[in-house]
C-alpha atoms as a PDB file:
ATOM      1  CA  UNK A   1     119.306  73.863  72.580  1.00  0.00           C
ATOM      2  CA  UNK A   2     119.123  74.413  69.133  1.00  0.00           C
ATOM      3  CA  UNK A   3     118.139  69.466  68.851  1.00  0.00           C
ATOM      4  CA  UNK A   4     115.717  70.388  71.099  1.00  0.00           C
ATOM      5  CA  UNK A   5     114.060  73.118  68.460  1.00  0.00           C
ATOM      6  CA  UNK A   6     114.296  70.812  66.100  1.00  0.00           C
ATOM      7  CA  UNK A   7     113.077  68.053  67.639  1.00  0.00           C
ATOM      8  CA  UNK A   8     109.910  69.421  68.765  1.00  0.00           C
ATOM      9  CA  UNK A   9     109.218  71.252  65.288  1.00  0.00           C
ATOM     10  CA  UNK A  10     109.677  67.782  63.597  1.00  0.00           C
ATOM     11  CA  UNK A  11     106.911  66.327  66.304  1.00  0.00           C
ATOM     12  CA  UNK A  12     104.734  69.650  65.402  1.00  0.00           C
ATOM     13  CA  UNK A  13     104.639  68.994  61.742  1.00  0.00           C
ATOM     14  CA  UNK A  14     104.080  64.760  62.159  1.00  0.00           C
ATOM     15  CA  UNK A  15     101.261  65.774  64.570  1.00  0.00           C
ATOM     16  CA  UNK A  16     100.233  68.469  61.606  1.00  0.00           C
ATOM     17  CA  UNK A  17     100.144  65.707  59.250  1.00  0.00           C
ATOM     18  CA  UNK A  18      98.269  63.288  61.484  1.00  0.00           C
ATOM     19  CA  UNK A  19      95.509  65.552  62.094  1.00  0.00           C
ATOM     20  CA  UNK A  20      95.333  66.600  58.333  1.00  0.00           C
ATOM     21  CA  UNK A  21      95.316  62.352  57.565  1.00  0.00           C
ATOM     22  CA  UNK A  22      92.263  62.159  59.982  1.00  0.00           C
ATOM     23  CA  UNK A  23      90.902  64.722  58.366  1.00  0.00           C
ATOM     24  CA  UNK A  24      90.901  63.760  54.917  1.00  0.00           C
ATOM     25  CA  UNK A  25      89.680  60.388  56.074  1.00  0.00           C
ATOM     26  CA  UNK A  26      86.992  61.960  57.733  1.00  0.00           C
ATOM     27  CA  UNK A  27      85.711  63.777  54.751  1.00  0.00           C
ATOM     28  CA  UNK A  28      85.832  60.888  52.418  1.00  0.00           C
ATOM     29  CA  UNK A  29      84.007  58.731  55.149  1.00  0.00           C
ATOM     30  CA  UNK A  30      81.217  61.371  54.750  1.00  0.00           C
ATOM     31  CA  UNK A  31      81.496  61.011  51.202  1.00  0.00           C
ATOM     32  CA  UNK A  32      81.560  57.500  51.081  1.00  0.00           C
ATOM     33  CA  UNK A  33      78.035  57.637  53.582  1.00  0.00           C
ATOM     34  CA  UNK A  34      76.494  60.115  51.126  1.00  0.00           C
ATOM     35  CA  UNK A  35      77.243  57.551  48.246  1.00  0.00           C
ATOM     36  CA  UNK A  36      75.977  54.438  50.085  1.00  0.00           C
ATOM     37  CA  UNK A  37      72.636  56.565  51.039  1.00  0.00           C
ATOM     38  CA  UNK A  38      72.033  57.194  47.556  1.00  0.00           C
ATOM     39  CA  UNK A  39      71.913  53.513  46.834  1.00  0.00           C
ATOM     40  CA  UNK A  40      70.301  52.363  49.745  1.00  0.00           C
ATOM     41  CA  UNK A  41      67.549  55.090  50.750  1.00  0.00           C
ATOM     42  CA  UNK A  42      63.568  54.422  48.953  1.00  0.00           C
ATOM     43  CA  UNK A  43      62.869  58.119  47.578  1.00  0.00           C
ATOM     44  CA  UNK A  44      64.042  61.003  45.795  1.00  0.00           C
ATOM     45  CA  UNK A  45      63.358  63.339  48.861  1.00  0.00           C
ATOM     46  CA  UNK A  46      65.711  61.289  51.215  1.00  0.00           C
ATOM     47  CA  UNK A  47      68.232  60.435  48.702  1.00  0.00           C
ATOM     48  CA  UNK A  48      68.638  64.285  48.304  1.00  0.00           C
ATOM     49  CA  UNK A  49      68.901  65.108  51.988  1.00  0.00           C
ATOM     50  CA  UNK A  50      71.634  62.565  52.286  1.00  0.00           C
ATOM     51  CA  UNK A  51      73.863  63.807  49.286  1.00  0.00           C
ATOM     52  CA  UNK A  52      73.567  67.338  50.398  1.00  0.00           C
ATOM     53  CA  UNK A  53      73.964  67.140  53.730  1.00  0.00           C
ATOM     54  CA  UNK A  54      76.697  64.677  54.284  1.00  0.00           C
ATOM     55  CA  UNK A  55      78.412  65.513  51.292  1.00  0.00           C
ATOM     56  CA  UNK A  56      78.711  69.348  52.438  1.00  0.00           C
ATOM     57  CA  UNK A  57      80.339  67.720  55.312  1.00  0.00           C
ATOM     58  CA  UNK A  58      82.993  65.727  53.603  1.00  0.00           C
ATOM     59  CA  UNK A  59      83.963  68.529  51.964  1.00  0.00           C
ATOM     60  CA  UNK A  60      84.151  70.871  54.426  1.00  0.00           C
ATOM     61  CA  UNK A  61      86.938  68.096  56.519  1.00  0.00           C
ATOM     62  CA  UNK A  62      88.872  68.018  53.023  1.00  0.00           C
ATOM     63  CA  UNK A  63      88.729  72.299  52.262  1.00  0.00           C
ATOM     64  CA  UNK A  64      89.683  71.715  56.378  1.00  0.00           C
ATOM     65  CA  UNK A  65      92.571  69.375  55.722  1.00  0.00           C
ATOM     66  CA  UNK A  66      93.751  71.343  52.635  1.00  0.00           C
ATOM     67  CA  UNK A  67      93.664  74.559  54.142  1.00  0.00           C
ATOM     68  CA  UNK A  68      96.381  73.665  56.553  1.00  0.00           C
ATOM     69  CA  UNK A  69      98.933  73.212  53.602  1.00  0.00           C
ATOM     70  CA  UNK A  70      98.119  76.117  52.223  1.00  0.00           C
ATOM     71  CA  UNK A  71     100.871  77.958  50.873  1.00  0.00           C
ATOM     72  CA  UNK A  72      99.326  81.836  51.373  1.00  0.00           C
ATOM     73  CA  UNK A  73      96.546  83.227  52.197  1.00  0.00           C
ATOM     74  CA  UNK A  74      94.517  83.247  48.857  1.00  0.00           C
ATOM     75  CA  UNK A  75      95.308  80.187  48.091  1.00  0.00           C
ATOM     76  CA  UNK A  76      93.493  79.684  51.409  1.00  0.00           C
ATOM     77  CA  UNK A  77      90.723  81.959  50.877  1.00  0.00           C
ATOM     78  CA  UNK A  78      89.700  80.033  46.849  1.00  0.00           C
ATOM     79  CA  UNK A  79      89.397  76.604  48.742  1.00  0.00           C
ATOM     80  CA  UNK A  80      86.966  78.389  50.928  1.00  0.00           C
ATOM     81  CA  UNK A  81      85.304  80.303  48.254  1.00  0.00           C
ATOM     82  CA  UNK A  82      85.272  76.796  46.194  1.00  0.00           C
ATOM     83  CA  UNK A  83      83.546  75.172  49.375  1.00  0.00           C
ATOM     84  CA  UNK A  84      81.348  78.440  49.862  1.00  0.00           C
ATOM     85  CA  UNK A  85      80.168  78.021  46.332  1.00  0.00           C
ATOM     86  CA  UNK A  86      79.590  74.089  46.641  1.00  0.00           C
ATOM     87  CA  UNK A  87      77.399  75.039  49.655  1.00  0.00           C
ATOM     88  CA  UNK A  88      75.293  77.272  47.607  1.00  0.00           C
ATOM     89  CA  UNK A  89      75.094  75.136  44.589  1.00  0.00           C
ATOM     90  CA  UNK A  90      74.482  71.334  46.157  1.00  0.00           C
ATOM     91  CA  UNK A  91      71.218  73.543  48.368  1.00  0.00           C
ATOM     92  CA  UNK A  92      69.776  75.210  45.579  1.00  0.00           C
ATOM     93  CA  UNK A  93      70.270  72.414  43.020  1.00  0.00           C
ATOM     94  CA  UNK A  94      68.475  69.802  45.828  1.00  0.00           C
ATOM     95  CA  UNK A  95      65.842  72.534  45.960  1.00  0.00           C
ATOM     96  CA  UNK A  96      64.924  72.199  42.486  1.00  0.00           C
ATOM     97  CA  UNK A  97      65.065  68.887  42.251  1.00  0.00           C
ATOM     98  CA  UNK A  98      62.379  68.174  45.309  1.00  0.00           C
ATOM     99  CA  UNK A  99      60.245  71.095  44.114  1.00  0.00           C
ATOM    100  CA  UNK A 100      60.090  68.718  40.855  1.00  0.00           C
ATOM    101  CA  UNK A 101      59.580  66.153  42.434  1.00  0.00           C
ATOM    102  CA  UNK A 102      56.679  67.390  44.601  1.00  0.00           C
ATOM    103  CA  UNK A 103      55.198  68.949  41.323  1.00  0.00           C
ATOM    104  CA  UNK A 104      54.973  65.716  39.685  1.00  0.00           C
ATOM    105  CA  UNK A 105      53.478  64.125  42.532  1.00  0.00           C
ATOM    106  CA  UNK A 106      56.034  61.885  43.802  1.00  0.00           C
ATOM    107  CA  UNK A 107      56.975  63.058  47.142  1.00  0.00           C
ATOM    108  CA  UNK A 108      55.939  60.016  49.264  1.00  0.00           C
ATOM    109  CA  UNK A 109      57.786  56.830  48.857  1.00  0.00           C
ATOM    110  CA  UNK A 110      55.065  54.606  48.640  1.00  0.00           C
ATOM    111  CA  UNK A 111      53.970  55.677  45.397  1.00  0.00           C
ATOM    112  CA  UNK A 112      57.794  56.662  43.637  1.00  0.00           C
ATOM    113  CA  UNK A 113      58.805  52.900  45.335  1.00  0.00           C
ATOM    114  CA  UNK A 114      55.624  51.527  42.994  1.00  0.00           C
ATOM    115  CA  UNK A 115      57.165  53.360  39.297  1.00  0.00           C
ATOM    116  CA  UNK A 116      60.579  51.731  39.907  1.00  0.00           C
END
């Protein structure tokens, strides 16, 4: 009885680690997005919205995958405070970059694509 317990923990923690895997993969696929759209989008104003969106996302799926090998609670509750405070800092720092942005004048693409 006592193979059988150990058997199925052992499949518990390889399905524990697949899931975190996919996880992590996940996250730096958003990451990796958020990257490409900063190359490959025409203006400030979308370039922003990509970074800060997607990037939230990928690391949310990593402060996901990482919270599952946590080894207490707060140690569990800083990555979520570390993600809590990316949140807040990635929105208001996109903020003040498009309200500069606007200010000077350069919110449409056709005219920032013409200064590059």
């Amino acid at each position: 009885m006592s193979l059988l317990l150990t058997v199925g923990a052992e499949m518990i923690e390889a399905a524990l680690f697949l899931f975190q895997c996919a996880l992590l993969f996940v996250g730096c696929l958003f990451f990796a997005v958020g990257t490409l759209g900063l190359f490959r989008l025409p203006d400030t104003l979308t370039r922003i919205h990509a970074l800060t969106k997607v990037d939230n996302l990928g690391l949310g799926f990593i402060v996901l995958a990482l919270l599952l090998q946590a080894s207490s609670v707060a140690g569990a509750l800083k990555m979520l405070l570390v993600w809590a405070v990316a949140l807040a800092a990635s929105a208001t720092s996109a903020h003040l970059v498009a309200r500069a942005v606007i200010d000077r004048g350069k919110g449409d693409s056709a005219r920032e694509g013409a200064d590059d």
